[in-house]
C-alpha atoms as a PDB file:
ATOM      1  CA  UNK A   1      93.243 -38.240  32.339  1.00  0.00           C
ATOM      2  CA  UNK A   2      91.071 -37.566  29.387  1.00  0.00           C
ATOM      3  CA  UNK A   3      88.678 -35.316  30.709  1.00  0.00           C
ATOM      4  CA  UNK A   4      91.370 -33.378  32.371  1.00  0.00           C
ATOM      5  CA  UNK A   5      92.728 -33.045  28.816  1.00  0.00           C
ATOM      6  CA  UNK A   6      89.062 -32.219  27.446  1.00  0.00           C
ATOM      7  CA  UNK A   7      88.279 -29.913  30.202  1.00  0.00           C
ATOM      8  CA  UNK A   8      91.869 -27.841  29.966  1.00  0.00           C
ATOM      9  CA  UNK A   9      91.585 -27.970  26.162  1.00  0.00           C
ATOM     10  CA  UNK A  10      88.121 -26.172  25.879  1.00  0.00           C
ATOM     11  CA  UNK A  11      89.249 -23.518  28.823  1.00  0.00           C
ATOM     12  CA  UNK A  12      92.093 -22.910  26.780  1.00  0.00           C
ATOM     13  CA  UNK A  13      89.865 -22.117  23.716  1.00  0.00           C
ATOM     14  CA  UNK A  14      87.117 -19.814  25.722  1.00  0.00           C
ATOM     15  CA  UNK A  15      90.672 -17.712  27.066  1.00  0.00           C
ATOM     16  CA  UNK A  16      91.576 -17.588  23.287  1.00  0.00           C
ATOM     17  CA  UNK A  17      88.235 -15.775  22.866  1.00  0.00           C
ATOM     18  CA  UNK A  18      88.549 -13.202  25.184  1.00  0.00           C
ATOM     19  CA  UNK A  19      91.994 -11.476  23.380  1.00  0.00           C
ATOM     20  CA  UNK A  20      89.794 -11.313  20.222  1.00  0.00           C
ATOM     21  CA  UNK A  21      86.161  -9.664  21.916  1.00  0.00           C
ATOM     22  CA  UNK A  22      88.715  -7.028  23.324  1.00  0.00           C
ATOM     23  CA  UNK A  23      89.991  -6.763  19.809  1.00  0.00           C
ATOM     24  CA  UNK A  24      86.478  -6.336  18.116  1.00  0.00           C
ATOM     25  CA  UNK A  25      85.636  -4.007  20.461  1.00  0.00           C
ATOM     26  CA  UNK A  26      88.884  -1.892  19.944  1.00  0.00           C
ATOM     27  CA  UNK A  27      87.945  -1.808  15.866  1.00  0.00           C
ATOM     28  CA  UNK A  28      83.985  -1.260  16.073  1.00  0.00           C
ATOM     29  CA  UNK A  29      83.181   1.527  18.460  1.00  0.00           C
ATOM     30  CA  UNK A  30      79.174   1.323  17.678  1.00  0.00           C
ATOM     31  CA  UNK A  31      77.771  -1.768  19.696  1.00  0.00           C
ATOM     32  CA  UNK A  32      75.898  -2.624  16.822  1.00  0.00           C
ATOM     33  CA  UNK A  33      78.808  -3.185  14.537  1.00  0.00           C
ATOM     34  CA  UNK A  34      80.375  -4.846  17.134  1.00  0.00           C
ATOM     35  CA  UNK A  35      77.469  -7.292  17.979  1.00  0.00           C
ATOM     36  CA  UNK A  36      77.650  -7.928  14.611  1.00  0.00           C
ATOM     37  CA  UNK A  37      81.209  -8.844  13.956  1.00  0.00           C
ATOM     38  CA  UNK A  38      81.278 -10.639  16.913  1.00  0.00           C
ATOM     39  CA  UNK A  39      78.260 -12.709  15.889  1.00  0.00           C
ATOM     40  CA  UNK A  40      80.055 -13.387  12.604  1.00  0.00           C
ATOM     41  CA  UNK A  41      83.516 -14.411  14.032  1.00  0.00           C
ATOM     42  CA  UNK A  42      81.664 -16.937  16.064  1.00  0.00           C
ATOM     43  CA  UNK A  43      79.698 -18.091  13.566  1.00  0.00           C
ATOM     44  CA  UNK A  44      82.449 -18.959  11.175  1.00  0.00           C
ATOM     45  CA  UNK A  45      84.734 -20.079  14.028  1.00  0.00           C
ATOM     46  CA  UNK A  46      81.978 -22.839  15.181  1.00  0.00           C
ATOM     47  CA  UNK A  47      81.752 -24.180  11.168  1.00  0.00           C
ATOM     48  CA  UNK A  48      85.466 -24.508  10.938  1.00  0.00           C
ATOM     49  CA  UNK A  49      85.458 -26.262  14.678  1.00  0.00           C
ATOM     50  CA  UNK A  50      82.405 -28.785  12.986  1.00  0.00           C
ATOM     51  CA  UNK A  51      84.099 -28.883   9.345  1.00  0.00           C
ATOM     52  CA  UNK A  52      87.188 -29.729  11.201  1.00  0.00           C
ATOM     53  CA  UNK A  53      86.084 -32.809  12.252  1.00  0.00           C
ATOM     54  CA  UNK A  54      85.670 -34.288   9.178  1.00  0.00           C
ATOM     55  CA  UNK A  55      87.115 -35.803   6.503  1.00  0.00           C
ATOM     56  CA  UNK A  56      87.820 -38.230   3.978  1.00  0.00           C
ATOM     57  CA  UNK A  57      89.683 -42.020   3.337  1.00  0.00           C
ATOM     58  CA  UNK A  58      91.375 -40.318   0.775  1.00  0.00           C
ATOM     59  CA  UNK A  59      93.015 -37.546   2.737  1.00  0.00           C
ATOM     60  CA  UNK A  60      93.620 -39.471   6.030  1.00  0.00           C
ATOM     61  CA  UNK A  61      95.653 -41.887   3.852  1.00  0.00           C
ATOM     62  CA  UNK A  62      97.195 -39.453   1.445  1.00  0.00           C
ATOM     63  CA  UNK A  63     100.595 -39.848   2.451  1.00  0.00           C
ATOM     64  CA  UNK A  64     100.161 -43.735   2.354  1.00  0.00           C
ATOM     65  CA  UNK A  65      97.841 -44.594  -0.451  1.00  0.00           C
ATOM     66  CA  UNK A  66      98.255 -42.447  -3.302  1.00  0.00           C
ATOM     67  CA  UNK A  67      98.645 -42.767  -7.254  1.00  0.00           C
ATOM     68  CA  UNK A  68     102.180 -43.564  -7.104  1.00  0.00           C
ATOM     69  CA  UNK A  69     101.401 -45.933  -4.297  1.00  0.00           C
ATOM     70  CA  UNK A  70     102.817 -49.914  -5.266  1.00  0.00           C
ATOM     71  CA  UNK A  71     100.324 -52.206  -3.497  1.00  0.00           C
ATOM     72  CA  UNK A  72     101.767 -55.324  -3.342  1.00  0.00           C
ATOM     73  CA  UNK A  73      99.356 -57.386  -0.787  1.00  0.00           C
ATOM     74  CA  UNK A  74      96.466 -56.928   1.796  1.00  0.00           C
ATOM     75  CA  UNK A  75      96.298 -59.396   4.514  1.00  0.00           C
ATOM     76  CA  UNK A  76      92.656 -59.793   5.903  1.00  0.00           C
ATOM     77  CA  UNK A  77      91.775 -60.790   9.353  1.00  0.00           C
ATOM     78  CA  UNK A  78      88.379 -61.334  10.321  1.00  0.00           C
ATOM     79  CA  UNK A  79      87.801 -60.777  13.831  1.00  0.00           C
ATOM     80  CA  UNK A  80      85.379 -62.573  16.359  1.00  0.00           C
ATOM     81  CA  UNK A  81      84.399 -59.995  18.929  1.00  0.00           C
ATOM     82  CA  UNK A  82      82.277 -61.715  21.222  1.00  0.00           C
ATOM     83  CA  UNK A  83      84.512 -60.471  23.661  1.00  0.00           C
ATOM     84  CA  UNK A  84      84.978 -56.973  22.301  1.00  0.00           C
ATOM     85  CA  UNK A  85      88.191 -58.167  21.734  1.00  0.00           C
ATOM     86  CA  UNK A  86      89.921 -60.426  18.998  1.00  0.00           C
ATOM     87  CA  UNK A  87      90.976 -64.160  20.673  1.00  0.00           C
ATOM     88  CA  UNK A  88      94.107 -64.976  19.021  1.00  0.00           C
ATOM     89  CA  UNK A  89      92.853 -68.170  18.050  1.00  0.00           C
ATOM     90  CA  UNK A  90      90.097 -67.911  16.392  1.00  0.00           C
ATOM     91  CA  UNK A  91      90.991 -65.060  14.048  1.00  0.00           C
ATOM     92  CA  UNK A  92      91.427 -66.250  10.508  1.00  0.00           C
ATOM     93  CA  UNK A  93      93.450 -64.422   7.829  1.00  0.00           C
ATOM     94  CA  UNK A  94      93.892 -64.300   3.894  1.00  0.00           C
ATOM     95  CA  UNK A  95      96.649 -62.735   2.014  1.00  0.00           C
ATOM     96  CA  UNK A  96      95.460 -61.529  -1.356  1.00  0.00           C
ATOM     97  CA  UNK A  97      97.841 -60.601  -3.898  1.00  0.00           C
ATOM     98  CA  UNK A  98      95.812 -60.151  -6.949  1.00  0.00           C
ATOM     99  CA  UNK A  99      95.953 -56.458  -7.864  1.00  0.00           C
ATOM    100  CA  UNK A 100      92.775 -56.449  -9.523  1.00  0.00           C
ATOM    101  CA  UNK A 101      90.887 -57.254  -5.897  1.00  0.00           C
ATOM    102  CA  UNK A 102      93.187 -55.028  -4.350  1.00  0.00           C
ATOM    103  CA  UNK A 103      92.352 -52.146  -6.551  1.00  0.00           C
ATOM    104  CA  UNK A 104      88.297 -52.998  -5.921  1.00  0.00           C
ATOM    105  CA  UNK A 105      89.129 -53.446  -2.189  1.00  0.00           C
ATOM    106  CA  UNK A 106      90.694 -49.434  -2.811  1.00  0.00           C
ATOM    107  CA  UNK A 107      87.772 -49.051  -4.871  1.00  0.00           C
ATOM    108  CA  UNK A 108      85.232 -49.777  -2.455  1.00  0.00           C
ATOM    109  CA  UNK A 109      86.768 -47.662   0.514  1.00  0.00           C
ATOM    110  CA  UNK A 110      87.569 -44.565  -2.200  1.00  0.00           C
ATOM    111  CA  UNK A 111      84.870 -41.698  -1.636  1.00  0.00           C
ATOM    112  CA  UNK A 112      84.516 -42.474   2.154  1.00  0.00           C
ATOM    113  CA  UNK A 113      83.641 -39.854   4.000  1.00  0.00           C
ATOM    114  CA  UNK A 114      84.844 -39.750   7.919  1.00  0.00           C
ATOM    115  CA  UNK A 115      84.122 -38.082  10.810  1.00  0.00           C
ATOM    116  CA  UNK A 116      86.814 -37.770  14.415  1.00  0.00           C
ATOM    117  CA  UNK A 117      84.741 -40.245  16.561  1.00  0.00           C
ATOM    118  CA  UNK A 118      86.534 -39.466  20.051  1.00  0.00           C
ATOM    119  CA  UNK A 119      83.950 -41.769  21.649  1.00  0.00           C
ATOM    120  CA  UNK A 120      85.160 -44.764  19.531  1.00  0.00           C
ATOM    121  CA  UNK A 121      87.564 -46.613  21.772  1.00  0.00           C
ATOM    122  CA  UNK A 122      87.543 -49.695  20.496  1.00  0.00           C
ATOM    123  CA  UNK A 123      90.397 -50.066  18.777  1.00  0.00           C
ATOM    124  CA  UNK A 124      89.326 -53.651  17.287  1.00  0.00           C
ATOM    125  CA  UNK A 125      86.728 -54.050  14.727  1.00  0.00           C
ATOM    126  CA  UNK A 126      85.217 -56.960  12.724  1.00  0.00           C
ATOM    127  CA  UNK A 127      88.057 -56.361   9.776  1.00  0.00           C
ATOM    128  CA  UNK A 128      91.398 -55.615   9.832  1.00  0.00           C
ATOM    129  CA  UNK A 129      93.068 -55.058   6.805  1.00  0.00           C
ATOM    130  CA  UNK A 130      97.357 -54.909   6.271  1.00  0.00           C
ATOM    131  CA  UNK A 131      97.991 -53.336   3.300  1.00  0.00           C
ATOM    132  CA  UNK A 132     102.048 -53.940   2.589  1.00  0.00           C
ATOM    133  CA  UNK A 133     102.789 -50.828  -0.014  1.00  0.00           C
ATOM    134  CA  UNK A 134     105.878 -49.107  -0.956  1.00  0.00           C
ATOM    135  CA  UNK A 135     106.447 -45.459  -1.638  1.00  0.00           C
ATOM    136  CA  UNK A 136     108.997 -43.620  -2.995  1.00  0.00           C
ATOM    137  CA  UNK A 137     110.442 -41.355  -0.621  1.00  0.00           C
ATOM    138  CA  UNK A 138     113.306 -39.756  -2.810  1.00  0.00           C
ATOM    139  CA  UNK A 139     114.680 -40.252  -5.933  1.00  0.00           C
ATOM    140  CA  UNK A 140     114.982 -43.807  -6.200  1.00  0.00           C
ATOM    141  CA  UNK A 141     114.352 -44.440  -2.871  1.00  0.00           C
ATOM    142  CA  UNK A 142     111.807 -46.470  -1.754  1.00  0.00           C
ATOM    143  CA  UNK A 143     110.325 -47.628   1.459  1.00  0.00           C
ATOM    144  CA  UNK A 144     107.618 -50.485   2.096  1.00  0.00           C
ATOM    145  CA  UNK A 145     105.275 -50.054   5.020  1.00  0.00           C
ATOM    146  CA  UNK A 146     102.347 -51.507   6.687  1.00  0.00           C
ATOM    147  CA  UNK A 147      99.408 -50.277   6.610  1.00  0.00           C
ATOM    148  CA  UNK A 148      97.511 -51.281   9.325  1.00  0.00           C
ATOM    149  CA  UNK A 149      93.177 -50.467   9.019  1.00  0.00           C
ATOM    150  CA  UNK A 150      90.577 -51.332  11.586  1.00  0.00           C
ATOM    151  CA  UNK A 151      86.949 -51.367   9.889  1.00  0.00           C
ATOM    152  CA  UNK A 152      83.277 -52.208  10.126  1.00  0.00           C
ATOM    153  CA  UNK A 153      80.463 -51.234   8.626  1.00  0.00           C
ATOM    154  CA  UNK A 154      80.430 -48.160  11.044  1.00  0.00           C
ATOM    155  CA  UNK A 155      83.688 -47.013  12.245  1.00  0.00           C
ATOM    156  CA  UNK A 156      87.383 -46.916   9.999  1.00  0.00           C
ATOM    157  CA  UNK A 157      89.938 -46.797  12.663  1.00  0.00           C
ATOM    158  CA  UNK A 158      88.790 -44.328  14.958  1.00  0.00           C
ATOM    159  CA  UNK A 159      87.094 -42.504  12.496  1.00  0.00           C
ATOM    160  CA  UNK A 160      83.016 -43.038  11.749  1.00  0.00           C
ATOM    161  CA  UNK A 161      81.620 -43.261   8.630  1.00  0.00           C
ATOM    162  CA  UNK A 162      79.172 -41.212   7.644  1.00  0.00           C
ATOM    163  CA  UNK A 163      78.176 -41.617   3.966  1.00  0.00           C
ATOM    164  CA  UNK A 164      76.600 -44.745   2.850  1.00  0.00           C
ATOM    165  CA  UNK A 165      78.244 -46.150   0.768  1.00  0.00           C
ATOM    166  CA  UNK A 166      78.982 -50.445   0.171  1.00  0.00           C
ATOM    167  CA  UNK A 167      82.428 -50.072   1.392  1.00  0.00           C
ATOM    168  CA  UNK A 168      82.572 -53.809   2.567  1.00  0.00           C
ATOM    169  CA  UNK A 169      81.739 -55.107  -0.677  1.00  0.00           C
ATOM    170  CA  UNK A 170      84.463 -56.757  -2.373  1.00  0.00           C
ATOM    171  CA  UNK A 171      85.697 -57.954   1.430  1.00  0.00           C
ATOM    172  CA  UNK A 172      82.272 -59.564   1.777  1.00  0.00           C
ATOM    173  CA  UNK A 173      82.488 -61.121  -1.377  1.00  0.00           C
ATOM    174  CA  UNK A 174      85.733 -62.660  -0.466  1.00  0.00           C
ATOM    175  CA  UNK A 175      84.637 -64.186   3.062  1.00  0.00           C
ATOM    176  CA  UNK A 176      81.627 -65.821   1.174  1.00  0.00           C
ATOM    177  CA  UNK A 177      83.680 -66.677  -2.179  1.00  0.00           C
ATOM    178  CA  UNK A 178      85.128 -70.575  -2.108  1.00  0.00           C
ATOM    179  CA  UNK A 179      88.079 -69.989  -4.027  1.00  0.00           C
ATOM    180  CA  UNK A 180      89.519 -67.700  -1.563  1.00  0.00           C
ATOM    181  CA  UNK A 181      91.375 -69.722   1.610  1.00  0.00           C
ATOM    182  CA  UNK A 182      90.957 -68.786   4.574  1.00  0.00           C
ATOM    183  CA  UNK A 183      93.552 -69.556   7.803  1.00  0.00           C
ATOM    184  CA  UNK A 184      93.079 -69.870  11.446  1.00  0.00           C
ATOM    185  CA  UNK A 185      95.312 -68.167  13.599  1.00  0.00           C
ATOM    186  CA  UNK A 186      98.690 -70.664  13.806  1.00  0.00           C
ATOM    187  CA  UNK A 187      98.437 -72.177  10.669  1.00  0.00           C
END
């Protein structure tokens, strides 16, 4: 069903090309001009196709995770994916509520920069973090959500990452640290 979707999709985009050629060629009677303009259209078309693609943590969770954002815990499950998928049983979990790991945790994935990774099915990955955070949605009106992220050192949901940064940091520090504990899945 995809690449039916895929396939339709980028017909659809070559037919919206042809109303603007017989445009161009309407406005610029010389060829020349009109080699040119044409030339131009499709070279600023293709960079906002590519720049469209990408992005950043910050604006993919703008709506969720902003200044005015009230974090008040992330869960973390680390996943075993032998399997490619998570068993239930072996996951383990911590809940940290300390607002000064939370804000390095924010810290760390801050400046990420993303890129659509359509090939990225897997929805699991070897972190998944639940931020619970509440918002105000109207004048003294506030909502608390989940916020549900998938992560490893190469993919954020279905997003890859394509700066290098040490975005794991602060997680890794807590899966090594002893005075964080850890839960198995049940417990």
């Amino acid at each position: 069903m995809d690449i039916i979707f895929d396939l339709s999709w980028k017909v659809f985009n070559v037919l919206l090309i042809l109303p603007v050629i017989f445009f161009l060629r309407l406005i610029f009677k010389k060829k020349t001009h009109f080699y040119f303009a044409l030339t131009l259209f499709l070279i600023v078309t293709a960079l906002f196709i590519v720049k469209a693609n990408y992005t950043t943590f910050e604006d993919v969770y703008a709506d969720s995770l902003n200044e005015d954002t009230m974090v008040e815990s992330v869960t973390i499950f680390i996943n075993d994916l032998t399997n490619h998928k998570p068993e239930r049983e072996v996951r383990t979990r911590t809940t940290i509520e300390d607002t000064d790991v939370i804000a390095r945790i924010l810290d760390d994935l801050s400046g990420l920069e993303l890129k659509n990774d359509p090939e990225n099915y897997s929805f699991y990955k070897k972190y998944a973090l639940v931020f619970t955070v509440t918002n105000e949605e109207k004048h003294h009106f506030y909502r608390t959500n989940k916020l549900h992220i998938n992560i490893d050192e190469q993919h954020l949901n279905r997003y890859k990452i394509v700066n290098g940064t040490d975005h794991l940091k602060t997680i890794k520090q807590l899966v090594e640290s002893d005075d964080i504990e850890w839960k198995q899945h049940g417990e």
